[in-house]
C-alpha atoms as a PDB file:
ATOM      1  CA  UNK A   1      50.326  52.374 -27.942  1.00  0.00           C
ATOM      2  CA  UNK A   2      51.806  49.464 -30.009  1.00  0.00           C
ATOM      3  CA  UNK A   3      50.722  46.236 -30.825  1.00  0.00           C
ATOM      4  CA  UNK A   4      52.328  42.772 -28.779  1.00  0.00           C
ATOM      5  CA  UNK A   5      52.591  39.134 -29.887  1.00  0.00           C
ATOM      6  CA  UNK A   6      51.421  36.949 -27.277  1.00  0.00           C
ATOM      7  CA  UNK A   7      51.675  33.274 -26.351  1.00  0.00           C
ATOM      8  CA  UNK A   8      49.042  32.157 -29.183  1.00  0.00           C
ATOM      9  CA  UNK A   9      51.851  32.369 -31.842  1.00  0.00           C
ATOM     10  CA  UNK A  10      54.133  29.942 -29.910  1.00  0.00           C
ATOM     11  CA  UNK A  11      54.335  26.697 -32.498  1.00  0.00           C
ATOM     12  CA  UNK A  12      52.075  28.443 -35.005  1.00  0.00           C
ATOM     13  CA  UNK A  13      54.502  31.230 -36.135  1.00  0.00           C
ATOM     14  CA  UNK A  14      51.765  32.009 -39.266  1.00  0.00           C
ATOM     15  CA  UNK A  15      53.437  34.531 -41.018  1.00  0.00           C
ATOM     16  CA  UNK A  16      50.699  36.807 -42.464  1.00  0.00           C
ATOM     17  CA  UNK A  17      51.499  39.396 -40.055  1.00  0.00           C
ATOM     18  CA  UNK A  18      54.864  39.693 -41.711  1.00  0.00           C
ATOM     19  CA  UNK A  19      53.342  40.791 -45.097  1.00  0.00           C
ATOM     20  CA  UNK A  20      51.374  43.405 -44.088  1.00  0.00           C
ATOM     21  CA  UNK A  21      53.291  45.369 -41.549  1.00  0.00           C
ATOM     22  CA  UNK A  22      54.515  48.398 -43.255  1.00  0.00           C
ATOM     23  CA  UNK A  23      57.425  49.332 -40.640  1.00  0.00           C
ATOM     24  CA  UNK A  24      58.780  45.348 -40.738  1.00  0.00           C
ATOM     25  CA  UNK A  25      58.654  45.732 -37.021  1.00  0.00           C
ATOM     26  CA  UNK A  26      58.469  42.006 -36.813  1.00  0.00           C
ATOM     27  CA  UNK A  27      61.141  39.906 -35.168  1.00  0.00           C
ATOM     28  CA  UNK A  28      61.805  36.113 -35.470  1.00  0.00           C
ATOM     29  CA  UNK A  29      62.705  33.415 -32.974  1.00  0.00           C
ATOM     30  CA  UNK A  30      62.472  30.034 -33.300  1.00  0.00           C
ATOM     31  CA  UNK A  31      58.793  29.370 -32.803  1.00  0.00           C
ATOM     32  CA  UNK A  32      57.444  32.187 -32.540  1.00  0.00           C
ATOM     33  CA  UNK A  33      57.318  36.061 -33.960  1.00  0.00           C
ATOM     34  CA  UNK A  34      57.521  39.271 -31.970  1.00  0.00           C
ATOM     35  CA  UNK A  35      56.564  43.161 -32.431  1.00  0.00           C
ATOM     36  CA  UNK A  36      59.546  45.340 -31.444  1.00  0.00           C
ATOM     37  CA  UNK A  37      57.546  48.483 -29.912  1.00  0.00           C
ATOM     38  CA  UNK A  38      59.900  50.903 -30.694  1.00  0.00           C
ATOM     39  CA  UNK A  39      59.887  50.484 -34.416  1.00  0.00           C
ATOM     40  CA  UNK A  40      55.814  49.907 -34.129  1.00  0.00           C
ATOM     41  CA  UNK A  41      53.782  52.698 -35.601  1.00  0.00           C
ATOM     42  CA  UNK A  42      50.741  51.260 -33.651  1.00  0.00           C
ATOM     43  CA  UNK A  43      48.767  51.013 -37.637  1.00  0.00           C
ATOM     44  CA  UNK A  44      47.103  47.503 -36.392  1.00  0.00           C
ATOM     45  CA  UNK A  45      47.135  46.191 -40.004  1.00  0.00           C
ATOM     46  CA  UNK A  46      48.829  43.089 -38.103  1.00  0.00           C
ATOM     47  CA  UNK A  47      46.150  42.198 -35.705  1.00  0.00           C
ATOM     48  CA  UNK A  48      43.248  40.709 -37.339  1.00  0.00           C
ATOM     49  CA  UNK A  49      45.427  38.909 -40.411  1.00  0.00           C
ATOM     50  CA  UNK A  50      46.312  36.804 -37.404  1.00  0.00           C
ATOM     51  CA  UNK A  51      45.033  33.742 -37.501  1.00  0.00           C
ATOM     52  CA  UNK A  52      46.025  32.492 -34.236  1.00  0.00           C
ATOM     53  CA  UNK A  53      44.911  35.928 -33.198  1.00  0.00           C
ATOM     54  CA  UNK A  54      48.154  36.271 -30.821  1.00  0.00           C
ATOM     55  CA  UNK A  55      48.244  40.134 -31.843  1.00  0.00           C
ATOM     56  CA  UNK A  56      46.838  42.648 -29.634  1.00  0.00           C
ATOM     57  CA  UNK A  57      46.934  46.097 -28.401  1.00  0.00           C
ATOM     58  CA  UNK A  58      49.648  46.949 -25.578  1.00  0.00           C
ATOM     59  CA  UNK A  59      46.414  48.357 -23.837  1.00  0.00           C
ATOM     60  CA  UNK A  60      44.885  45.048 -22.833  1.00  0.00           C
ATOM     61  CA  UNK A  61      45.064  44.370 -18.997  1.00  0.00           C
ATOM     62  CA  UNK A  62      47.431  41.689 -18.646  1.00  0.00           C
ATOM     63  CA  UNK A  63      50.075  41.999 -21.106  1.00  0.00           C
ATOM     64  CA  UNK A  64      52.993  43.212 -19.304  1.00  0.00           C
ATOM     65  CA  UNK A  65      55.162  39.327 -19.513  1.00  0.00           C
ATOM     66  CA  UNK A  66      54.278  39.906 -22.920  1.00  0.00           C
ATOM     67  CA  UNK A  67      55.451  43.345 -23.743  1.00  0.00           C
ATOM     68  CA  UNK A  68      58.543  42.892 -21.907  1.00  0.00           C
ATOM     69  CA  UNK A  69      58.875  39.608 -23.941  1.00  0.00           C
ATOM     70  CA  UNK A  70      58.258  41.707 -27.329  1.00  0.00           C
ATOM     71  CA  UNK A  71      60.639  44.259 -26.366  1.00  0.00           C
ATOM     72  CA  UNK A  72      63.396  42.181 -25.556  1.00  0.00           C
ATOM     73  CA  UNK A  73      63.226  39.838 -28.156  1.00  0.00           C
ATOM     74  CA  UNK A  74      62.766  42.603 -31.055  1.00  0.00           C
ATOM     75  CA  UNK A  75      65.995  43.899 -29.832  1.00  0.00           C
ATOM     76  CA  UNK A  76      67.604  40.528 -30.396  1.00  0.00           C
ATOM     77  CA  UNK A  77      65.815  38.317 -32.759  1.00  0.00           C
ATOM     78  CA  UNK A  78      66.329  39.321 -36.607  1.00  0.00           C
ATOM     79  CA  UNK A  79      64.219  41.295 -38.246  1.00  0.00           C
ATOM     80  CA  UNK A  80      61.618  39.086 -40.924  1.00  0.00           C
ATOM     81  CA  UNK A  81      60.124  41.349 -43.538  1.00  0.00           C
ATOM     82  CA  UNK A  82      59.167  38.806 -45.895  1.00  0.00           C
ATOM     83  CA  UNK A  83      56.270  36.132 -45.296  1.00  0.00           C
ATOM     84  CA  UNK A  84      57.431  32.278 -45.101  1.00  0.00           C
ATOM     85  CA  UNK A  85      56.102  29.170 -44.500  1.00  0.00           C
ATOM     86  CA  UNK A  86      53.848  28.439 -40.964  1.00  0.00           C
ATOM     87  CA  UNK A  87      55.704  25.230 -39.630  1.00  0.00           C
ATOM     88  CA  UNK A  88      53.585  22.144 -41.209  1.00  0.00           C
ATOM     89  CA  UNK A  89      52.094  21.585 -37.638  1.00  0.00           C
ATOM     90  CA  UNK A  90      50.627  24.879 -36.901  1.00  0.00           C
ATOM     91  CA  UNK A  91      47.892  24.191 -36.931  1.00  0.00           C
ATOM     92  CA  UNK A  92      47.954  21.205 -34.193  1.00  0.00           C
ATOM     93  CA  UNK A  93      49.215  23.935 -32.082  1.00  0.00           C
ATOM     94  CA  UNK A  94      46.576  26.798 -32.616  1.00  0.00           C
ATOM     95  CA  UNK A  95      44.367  27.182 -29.595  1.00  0.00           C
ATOM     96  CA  UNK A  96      46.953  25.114 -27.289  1.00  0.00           C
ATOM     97  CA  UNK A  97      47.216  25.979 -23.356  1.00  0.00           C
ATOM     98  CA  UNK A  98      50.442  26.819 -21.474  1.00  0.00           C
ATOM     99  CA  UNK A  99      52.421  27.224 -24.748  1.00  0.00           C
ATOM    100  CA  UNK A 100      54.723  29.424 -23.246  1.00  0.00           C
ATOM    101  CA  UNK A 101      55.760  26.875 -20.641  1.00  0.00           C
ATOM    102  CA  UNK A 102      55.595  24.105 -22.438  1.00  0.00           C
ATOM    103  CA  UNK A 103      57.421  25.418 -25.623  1.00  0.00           C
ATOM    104  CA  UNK A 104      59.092  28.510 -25.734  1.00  0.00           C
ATOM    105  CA  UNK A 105      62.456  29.419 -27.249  1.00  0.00           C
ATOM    106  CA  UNK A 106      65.010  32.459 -26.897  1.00  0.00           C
ATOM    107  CA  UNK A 107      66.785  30.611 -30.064  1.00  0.00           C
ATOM    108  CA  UNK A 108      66.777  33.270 -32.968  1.00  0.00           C
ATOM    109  CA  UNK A 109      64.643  32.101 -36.049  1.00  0.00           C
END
């Protein structure tokens, strides 16, 4: 098991996640975060300091866009070990439908 960042975090990219992971498994793009699984040592710390609560369990039904999506991206994306600032509009986004569609980014963070 590991944990996966899902389409909540798109535009919110809060960063408490980030603080607590003790592995720095985290992975930055441009508006969002993402878990690489191999470097995941499935602690769940992350999940509920989520505020957008875009971290789950890879054993959810329904996850598998998202895991590949994690896995990729961690491989790409550099690695964030240190907490920064949420974008000023995070909040507007929180909660949003169709995030992916409407705003996703491969750009590295």
């Amino acid at each position: 098991m590991t944990y996966v960042v899902m389409e909540a975090c798109i535009k919110c990219k809060y960063m408490d996640c980030v603080e607590v992971c003790p592995v720095d498994c985290f992975y930055e793009g441009e508006n969002m975060l993402v878990i690489n699984p191999d470097e995941c040592i499935d602690c769940g710390v992350c999940e509920p300091e989520c505020p957008a609560e875009a971290i789950l369990p890879d054993t959810e039904d329904g996850l598998e866009q998202w895991i590949e999506l994690n896995s990729k991206y961690g491989d790409i994306w550099p690695n964030i070990a240190t907490k920064k600032e949420s974008p000023p509009d995070a909040d507007e986004y929180k909660g949003g439908a169709d995030k992916f569609k409407k705003y996703f980014s491969p750009e590295p963070g």
